[in-house]
Protein backbone atom coordinates (compact mmCIF):
# COMPACT_ATOMS: atom_id res chain seq x y z
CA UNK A 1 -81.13 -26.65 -201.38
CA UNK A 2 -79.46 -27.11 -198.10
CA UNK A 3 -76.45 -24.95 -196.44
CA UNK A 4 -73.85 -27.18 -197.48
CA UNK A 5 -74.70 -27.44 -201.06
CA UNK A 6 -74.47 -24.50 -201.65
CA UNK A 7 -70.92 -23.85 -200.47
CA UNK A 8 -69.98 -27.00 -202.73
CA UNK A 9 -71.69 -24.83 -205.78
CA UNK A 10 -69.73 -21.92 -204.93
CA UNK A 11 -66.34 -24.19 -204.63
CA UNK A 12 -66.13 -23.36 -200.66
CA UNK A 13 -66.08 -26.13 -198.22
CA UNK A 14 -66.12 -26.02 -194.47
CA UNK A 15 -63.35 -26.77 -192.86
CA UNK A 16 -63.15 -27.70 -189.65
CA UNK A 17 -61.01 -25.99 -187.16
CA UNK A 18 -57.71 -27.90 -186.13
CA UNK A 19 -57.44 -28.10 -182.20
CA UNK A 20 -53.96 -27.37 -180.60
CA UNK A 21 -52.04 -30.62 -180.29
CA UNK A 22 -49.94 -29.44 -177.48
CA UNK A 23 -53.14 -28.70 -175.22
CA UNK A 24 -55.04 -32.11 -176.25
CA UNK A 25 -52.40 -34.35 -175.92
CA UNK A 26 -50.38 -32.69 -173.02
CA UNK A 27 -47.37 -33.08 -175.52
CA UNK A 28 -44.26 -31.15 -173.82
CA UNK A 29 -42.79 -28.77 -175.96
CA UNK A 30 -38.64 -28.76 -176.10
CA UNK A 31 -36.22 -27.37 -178.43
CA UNK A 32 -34.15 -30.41 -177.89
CA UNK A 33 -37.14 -32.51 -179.64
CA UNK A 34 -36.24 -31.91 -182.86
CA UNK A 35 -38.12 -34.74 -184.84
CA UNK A 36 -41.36 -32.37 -183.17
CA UNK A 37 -40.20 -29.36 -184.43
CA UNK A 38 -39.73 -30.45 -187.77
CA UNK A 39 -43.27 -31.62 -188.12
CA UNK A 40 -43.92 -27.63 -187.85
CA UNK A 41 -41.17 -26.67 -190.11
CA UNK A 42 -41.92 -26.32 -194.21
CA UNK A 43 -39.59 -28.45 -196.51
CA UNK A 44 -38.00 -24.75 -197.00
CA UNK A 45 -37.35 -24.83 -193.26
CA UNK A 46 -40.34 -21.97 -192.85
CA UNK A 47 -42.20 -21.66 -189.55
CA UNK A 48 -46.11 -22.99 -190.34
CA UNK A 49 -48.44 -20.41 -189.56
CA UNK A 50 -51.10 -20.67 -186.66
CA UNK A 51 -54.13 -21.07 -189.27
CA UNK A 52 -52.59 -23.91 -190.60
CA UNK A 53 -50.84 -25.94 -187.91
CA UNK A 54 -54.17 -25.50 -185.50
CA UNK A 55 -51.82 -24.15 -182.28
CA UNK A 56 -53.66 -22.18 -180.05
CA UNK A 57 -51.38 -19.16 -179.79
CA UNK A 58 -49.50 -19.43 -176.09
CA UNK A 59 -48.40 -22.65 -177.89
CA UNK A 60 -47.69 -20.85 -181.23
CA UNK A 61 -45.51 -18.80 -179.52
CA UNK A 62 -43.48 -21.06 -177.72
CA UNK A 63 -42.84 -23.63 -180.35
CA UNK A 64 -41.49 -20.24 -183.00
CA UNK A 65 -39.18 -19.69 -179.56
CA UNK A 66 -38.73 -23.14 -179.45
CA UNK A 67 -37.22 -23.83 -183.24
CA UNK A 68 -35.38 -20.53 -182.98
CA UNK A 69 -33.37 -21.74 -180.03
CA UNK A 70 -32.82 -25.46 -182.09
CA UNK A 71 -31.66 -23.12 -184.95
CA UNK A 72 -28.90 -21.59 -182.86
CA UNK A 73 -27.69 -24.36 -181.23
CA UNK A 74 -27.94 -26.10 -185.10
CA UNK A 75 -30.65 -28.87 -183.96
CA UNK A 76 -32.45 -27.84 -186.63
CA UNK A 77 -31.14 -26.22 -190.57
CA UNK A 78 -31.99 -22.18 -190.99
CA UNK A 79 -33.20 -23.35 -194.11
CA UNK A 80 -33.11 -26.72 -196.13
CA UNK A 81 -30.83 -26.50 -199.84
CA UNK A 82 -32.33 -26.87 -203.24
């Protein structure tokens, strides 16, 4: 049996590791965007974590600054109703 196989016996697959957008694609990151922000934003209205988004974490960092400062000046919702 290979590597791989086994990890699908187990019910473990490899992922593979999500690259930062903002470094790839040279994307600018604004609090004013707010249709960007929200792709980073939970339906809740709940920061996504690092693991899952892929940031690197200088990027991480500046996009939680980022949709905090939207937040204040009500770009974007604190959090989304029920």
């Amino acid at each position: 049996m290979m590597d791989g196989e086994r990890n699908v016996e187990r019910g473990r697959l490899f992922q593979r590791r999500r690259v930062c957008r903002f470094c790839t694609e040279q994307v600018p990151l604004d609090f004013k965007d707010a249709p960007l922000l929200r792709n980073f934003l939970t339906e809740r209205g709940r920061i996504i974590p690092r693991r899952t988004s892929g940031n690197c974490m200088r990027h991480q960092r500046k996009l939680t600054v980022a949709i905090k400062r939207a937040r204040s000046i009500a770009l974007l919702a604190f959090a989304e109703e029920r």
